[in-house]
Protein backbone atom coordinates (compact mmCIF):
# COMPACT_ATOMS: atom_id res chain seq x y z
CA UNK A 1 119.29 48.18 84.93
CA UNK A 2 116.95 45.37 85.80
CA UNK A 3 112.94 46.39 87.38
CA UNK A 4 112.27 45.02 90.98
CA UNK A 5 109.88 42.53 91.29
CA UNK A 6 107.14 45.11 91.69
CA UNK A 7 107.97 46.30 87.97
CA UNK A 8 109.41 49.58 89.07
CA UNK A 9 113.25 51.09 88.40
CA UNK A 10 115.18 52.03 91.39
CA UNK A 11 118.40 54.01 91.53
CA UNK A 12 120.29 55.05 94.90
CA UNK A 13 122.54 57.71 96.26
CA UNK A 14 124.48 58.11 99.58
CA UNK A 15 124.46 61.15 101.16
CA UNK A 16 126.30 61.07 104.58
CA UNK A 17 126.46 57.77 105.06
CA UNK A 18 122.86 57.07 104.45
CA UNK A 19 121.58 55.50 100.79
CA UNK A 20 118.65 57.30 99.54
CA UNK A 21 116.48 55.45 97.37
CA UNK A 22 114.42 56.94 94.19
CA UNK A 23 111.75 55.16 92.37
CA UNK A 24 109.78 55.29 89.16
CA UNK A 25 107.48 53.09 86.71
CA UNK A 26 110.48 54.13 84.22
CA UNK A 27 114.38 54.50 84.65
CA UNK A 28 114.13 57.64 83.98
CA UNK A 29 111.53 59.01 86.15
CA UNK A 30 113.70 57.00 89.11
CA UNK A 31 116.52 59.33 87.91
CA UNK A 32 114.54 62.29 87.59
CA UNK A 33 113.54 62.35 91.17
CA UNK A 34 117.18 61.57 92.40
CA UNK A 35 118.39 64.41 90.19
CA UNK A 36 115.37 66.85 91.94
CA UNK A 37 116.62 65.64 95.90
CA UNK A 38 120.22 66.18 94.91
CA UNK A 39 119.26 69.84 93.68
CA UNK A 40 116.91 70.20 96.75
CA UNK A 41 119.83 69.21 98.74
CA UNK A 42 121.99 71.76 97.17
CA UNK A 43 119.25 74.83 97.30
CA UNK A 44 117.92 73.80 100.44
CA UNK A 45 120.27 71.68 103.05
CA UNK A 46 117.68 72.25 106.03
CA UNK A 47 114.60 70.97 103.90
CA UNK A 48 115.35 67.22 105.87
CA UNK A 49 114.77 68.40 108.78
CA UNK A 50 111.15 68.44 108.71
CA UNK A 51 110.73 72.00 110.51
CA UNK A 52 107.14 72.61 110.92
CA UNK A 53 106.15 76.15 109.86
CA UNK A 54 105.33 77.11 113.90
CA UNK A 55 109.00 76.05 114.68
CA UNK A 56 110.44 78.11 112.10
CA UNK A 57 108.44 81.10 112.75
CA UNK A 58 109.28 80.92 116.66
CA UNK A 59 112.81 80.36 115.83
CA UNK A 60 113.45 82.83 113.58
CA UNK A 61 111.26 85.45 115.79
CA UNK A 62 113.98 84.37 118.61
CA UNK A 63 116.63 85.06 115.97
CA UNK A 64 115.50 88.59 115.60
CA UNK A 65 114.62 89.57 119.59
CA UNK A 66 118.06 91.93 119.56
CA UNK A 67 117.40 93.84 116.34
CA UNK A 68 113.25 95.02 117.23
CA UNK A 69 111.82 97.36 119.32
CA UNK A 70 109.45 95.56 122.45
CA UNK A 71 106.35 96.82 120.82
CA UNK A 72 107.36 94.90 117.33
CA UNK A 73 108.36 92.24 119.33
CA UNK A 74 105.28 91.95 121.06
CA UNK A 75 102.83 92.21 118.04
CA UNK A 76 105.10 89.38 116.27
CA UNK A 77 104.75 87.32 119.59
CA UNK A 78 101.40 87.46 119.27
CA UNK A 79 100.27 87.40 116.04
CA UNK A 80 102.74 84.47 115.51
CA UNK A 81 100.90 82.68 118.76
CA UNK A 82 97.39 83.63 117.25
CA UNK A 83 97.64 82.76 113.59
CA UNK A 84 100.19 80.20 113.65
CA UNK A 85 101.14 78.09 116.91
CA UNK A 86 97.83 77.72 117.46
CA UNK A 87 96.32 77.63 113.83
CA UNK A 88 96.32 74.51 111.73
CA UNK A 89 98.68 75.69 109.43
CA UNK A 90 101.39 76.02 111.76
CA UNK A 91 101.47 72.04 111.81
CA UNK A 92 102.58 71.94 107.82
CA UNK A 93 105.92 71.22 107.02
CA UNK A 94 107.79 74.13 105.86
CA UNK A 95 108.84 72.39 102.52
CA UNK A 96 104.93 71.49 101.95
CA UNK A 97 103.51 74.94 101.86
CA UNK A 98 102.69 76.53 99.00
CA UNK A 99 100.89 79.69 97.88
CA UNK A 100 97.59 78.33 97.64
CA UNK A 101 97.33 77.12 101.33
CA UNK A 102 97.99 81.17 101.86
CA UNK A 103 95.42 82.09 99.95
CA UNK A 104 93.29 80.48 101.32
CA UNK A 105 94.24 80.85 105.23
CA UNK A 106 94.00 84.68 104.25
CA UNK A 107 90.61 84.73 102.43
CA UNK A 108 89.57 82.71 105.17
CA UNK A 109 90.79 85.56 107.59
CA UNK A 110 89.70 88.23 105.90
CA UNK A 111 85.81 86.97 106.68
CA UNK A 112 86.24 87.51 109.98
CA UNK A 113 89.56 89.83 110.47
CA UNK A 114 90.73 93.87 109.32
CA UNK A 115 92.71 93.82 106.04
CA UNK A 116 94.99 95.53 108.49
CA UNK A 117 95.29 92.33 110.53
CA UNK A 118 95.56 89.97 107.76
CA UNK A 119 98.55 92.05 106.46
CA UNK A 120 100.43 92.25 109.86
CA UNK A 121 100.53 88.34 109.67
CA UNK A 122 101.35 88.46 105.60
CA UNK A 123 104.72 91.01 106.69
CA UNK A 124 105.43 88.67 109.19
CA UNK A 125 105.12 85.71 107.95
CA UNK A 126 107.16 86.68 104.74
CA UNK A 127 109.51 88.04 106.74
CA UNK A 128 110.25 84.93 108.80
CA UNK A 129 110.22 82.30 105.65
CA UNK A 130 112.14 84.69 103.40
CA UNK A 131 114.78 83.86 106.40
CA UNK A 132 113.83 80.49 105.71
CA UNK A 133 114.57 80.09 101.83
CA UNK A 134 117.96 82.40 102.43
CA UNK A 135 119.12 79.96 105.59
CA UNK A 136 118.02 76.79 102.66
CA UNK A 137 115.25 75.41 104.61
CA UNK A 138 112.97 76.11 102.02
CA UNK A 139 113.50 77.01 97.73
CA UNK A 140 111.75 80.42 97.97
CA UNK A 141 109.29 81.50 100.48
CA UNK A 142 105.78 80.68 99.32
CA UNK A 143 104.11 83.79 100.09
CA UNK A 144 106.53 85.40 97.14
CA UNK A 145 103.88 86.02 94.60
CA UNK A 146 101.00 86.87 97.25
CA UNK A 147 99.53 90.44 97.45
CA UNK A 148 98.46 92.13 100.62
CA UNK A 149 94.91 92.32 100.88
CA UNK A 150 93.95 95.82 100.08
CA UNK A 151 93.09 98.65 102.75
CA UNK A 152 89.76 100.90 102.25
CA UNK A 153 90.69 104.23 102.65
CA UNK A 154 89.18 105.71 105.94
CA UNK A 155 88.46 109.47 105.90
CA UNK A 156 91.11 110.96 108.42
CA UNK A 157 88.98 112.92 110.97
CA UNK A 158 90.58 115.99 112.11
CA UNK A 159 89.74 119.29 114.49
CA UNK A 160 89.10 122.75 113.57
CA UNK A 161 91.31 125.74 114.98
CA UNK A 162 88.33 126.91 117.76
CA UNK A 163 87.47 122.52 118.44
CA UNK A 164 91.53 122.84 119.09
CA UNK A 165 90.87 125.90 121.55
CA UNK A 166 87.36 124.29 122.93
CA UNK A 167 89.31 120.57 123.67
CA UNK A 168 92.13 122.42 125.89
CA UNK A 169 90.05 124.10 127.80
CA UNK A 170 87.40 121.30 128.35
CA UNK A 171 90.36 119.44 129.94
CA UNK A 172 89.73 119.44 133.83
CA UNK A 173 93.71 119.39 135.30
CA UNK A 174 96.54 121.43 133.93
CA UNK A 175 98.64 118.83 132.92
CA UNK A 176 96.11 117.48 130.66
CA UNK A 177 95.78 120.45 129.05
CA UNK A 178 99.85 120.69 128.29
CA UNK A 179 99.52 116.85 127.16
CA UNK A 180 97.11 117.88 124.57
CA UNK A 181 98.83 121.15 123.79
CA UNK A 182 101.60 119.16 122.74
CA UNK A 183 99.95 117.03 120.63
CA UNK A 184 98.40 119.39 118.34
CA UNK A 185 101.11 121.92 118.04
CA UNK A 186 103.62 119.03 117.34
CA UNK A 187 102.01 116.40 115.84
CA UNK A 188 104.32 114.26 118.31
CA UNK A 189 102.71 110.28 118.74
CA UNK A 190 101.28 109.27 122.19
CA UNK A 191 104.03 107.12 123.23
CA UNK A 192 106.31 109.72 122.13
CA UNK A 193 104.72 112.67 124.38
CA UNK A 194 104.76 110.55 127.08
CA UNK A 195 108.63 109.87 126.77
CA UNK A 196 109.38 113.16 126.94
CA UNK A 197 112.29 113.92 129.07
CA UNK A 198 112.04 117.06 131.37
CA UNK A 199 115.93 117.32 131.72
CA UNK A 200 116.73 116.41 128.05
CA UNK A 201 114.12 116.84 125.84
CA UNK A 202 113.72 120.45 125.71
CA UNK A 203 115.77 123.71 124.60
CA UNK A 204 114.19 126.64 125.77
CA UNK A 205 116.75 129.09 124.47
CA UNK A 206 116.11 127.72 121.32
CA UNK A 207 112.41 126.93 121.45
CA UNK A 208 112.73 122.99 120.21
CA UNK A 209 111.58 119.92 121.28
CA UNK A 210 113.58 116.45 120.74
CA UNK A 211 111.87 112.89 120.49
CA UNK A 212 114.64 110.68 122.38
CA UNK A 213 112.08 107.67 123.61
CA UNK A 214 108.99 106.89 123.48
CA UNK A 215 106.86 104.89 126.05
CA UNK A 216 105.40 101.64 124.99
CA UNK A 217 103.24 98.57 126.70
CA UNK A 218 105.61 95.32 127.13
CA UNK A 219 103.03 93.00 128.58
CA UNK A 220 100.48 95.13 131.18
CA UNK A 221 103.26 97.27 132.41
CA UNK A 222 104.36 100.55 130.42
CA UNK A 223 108.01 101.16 130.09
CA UNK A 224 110.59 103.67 128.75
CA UNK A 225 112.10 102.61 125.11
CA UNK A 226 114.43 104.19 123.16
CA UNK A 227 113.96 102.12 120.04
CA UNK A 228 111.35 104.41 118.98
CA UNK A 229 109.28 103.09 115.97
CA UNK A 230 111.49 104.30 112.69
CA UNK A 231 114.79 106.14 112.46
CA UNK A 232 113.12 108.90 111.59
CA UNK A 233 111.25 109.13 114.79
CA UNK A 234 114.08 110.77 116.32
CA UNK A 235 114.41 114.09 115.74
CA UNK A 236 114.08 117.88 117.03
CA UNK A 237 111.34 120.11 116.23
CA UNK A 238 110.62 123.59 116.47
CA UNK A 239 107.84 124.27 119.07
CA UNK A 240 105.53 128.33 119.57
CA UNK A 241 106.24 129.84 122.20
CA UNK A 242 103.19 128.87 124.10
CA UNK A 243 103.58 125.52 124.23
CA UNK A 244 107.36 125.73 125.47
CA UNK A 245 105.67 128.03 128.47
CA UNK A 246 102.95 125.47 129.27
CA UNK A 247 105.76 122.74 129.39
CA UNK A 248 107.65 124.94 131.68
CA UNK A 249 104.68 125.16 134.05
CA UNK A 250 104.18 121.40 133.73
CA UNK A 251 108.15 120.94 134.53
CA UNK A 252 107.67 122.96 137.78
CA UNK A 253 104.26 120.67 139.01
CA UNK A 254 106.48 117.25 137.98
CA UNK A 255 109.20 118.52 140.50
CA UNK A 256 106.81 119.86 142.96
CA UNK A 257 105.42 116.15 142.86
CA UNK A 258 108.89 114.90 143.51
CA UNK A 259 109.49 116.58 146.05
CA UNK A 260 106.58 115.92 148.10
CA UNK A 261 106.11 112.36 147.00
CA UNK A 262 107.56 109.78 149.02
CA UNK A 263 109.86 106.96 147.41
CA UNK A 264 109.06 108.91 144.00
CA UNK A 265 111.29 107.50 141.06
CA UNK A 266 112.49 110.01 138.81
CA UNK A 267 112.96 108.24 135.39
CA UNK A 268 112.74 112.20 133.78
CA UNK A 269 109.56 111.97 132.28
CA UNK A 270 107.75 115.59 131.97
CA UNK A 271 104.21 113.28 132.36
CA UNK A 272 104.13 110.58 135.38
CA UNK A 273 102.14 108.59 137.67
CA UNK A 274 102.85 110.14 141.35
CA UNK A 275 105.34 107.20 141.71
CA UNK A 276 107.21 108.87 138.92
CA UNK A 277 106.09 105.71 136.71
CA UNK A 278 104.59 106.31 133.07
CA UNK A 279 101.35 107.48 132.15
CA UNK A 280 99.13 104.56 131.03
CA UNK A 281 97.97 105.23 127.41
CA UNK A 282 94.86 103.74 128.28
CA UNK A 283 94.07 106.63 130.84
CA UNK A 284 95.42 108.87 127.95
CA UNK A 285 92.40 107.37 125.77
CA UNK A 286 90.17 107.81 128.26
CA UNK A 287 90.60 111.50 128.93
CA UNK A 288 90.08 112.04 125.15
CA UNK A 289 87.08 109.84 124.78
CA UNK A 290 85.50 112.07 127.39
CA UNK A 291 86.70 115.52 126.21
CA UNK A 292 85.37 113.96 122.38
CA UNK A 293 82.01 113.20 124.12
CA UNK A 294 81.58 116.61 125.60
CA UNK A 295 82.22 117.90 122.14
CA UNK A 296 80.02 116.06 120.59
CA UNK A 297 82.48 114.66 118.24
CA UNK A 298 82.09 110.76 117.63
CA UNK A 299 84.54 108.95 116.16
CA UNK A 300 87.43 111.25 116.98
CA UNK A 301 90.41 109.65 119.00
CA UNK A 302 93.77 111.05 120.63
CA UNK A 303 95.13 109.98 117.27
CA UNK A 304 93.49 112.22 114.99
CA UNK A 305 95.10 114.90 116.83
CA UNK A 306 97.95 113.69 115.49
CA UNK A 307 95.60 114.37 111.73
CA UNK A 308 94.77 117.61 112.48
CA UNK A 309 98.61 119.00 113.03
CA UNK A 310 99.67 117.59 109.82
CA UNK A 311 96.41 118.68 107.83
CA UNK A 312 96.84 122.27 108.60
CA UNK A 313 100.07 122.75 108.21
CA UNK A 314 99.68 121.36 104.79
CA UNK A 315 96.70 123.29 103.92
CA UNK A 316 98.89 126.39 105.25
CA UNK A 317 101.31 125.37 102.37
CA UNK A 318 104.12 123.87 104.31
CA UNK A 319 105.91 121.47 102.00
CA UNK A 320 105.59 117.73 102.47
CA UNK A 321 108.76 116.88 103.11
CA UNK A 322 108.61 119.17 106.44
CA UNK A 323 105.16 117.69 107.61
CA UNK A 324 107.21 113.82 107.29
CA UNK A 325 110.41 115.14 109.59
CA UNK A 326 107.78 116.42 111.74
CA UNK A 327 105.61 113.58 112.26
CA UNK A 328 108.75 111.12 111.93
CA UNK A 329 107.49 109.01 109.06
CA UNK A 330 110.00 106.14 107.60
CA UNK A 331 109.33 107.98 104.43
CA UNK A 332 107.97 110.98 102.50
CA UNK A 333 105.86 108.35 100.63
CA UNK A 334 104.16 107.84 104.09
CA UNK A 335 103.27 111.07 104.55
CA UNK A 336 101.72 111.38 101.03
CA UNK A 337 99.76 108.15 101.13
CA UNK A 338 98.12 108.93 104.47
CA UNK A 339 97.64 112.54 103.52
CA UNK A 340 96.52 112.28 100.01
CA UNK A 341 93.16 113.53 100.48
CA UNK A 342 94.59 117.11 101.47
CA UNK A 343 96.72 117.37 97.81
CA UNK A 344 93.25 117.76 96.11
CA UNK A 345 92.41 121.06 98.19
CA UNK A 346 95.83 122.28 98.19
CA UNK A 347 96.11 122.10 94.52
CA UNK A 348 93.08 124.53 93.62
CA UNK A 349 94.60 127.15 95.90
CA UNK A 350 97.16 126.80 92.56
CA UNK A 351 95.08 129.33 90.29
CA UNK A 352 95.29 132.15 93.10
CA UNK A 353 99.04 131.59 92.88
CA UNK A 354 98.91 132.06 89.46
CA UNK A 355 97.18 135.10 89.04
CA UNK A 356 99.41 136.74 91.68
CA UNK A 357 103.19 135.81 89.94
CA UNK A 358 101.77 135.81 86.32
């Protein structure tokens, strides 16, 4: 094959109608790169299309809409907006990025951002160009190899059976006090609490409590969801005896409040607005910053009541695997990684056992 005039080789192919041509300083280094296109063409049909990494990523977030819950949708939305529509790197090419651009972008992050956010965007993005290199837009998704930045562990703060007694009672109205009855005799999430269902979530013959919905923010409004956050969250508890009275006192005030509310809507919910609309969980937050405050306990949130349920019963020797149906973790490896600290403790109650059966 004779060189062009510029003393290079050049070979061709035609691929839908349109010749490609390859060139190299040798024949076969022009062959060579015809041979690589041709595989690239097999492995990865949409890599012409020069897709830029923000397309892809709102694309494939589109492509997913039906099969997330509205709060997972609206972190993706958002992070994806954030970190990559309006970030340089959501300008590159899909076929140009590579690992080290990502390790980069995330040290870069991380000097300013939580490991926690910088880990939300790894999931995601991995997520959305793992979609990418199975739909052949890309070889393999670059982010393969890449770890997630790692997580100090935060010492879970938790309450005391009499700081449990002390917070109830601090709370001003009674349906406060029911709220946070709720929460640390079930362990039940905020959302969740809040989408219980005073016509369907209870069993008061049988004492139990089922997690049907949950309520969660879609913009500034709250609304009712029942894509709650993992299979698992939906489930049926047992609840004392206490508790099931105080939520049939609160039942009684939610219907009284129907009643003599005009244009109420009754969407069910045990804890409304006096429209009947949800609680907002920022006025949930606020309530326990204040009761904290008056306790003299900084640091603690609404959340770690959440810590305290699943600490004691675990300290109290109830086995792990009831603490995760419980608290509805994905997984009983959940349950063990946030609760790891308690294993220590639990194990040195082991000699007492000991000396009692041996």
């Amino acid at each position: 094959m004779p060189k062009r005039k510029d003393g290079r080789y050049e070979v061709t192919i035609q691929i839908n109608g349109k010749r490609k041509h390859f060139l190299g300083r040798t024949l076969k280094e022009a062959k060579d790169k015809r041979e690589q296109y041709i595989e690239m063409q097999e492995k990865c049909p949409l890599a012409e299309k020069k897709i830029l990494l923000k397309e892809w990523m709102s694309a494939w977030l589109e492509s997913i809409k039906n099969n997330i819950s509205p709060v997972t949708h609206t972190n993706y939305y958002y992070t994806i907006k954030k970190y990559i529509t309006e970030a340089p790197i959501g300008n590159i090419l899909l076929v140009d990025l590579t690992p080290a651009m990502f390790r980069t972008y995330f040290a870069d992050l991380l000097t300013e951002k939580s490991p926690r956010t910088v880990n939300n965007l790894h999931t995601i993005l991995h997520a959305g160009l793992k979609q990418a290199a199975e739909d052949g837009a890309i070889t393999v998704s670059p982010l393969t190899n890449i770890k997630h930045a790692k997580m100090p562990r935060r010492e879970l703060k938790t309450l005391t059976n009499n700081q449990i007694r002390q917070m109830i009672e601090l709370l001003p109205e009674e349906w406060m006090k029911c709220y946070f009855r709720i929460a640390a005799y079930t362990g039940l999430r905020m959302g969740e609490i809040s989408g219980l269902d005073y016509k369907r979530s209870f069993d008061f013959k049988k004492s139990t409590l089922t997690v049907l919905q949950s309520i969660v923010k879609v913009g500034k409004e709250e609304k009712i969801s029942t894509d709650l956050k993992t299979k698992s969250s939906r489930r049926t508890i047992s609840v004392d005896k206490n508790t099931m009275e105080m939520i049939h006192a609160q039942i009684s005030r939610t219907l009284q409040k129907k009643l003599s509310t005009p244009h109420f809507k009754d969407n069910g919910l045990l804890f409304c607005r006096d429209d009947g609309s949800p609680v907002r969980r920022n006025h949930i937050e606020k309530i326990s910053r204040r009761v904290f405050k008056l306790m003299e306990l900084p640091g603690m949130t609404f959340h770690s009541i959440r810590h305290t349920h699943a600490t004691m019963l675990l300290k109290s020797g109830v086995h792990h695997k009831i603490v995760q149906y419980r608290l509805g973790h994905s997984s009983f490896q959940v349950t063990m990684d946030i609760y790891s600290h308690v294993t220590p403790e639990i194990e040195s109650e082991v000699i007492h056992v000991l000396d009692r059966i041996i």
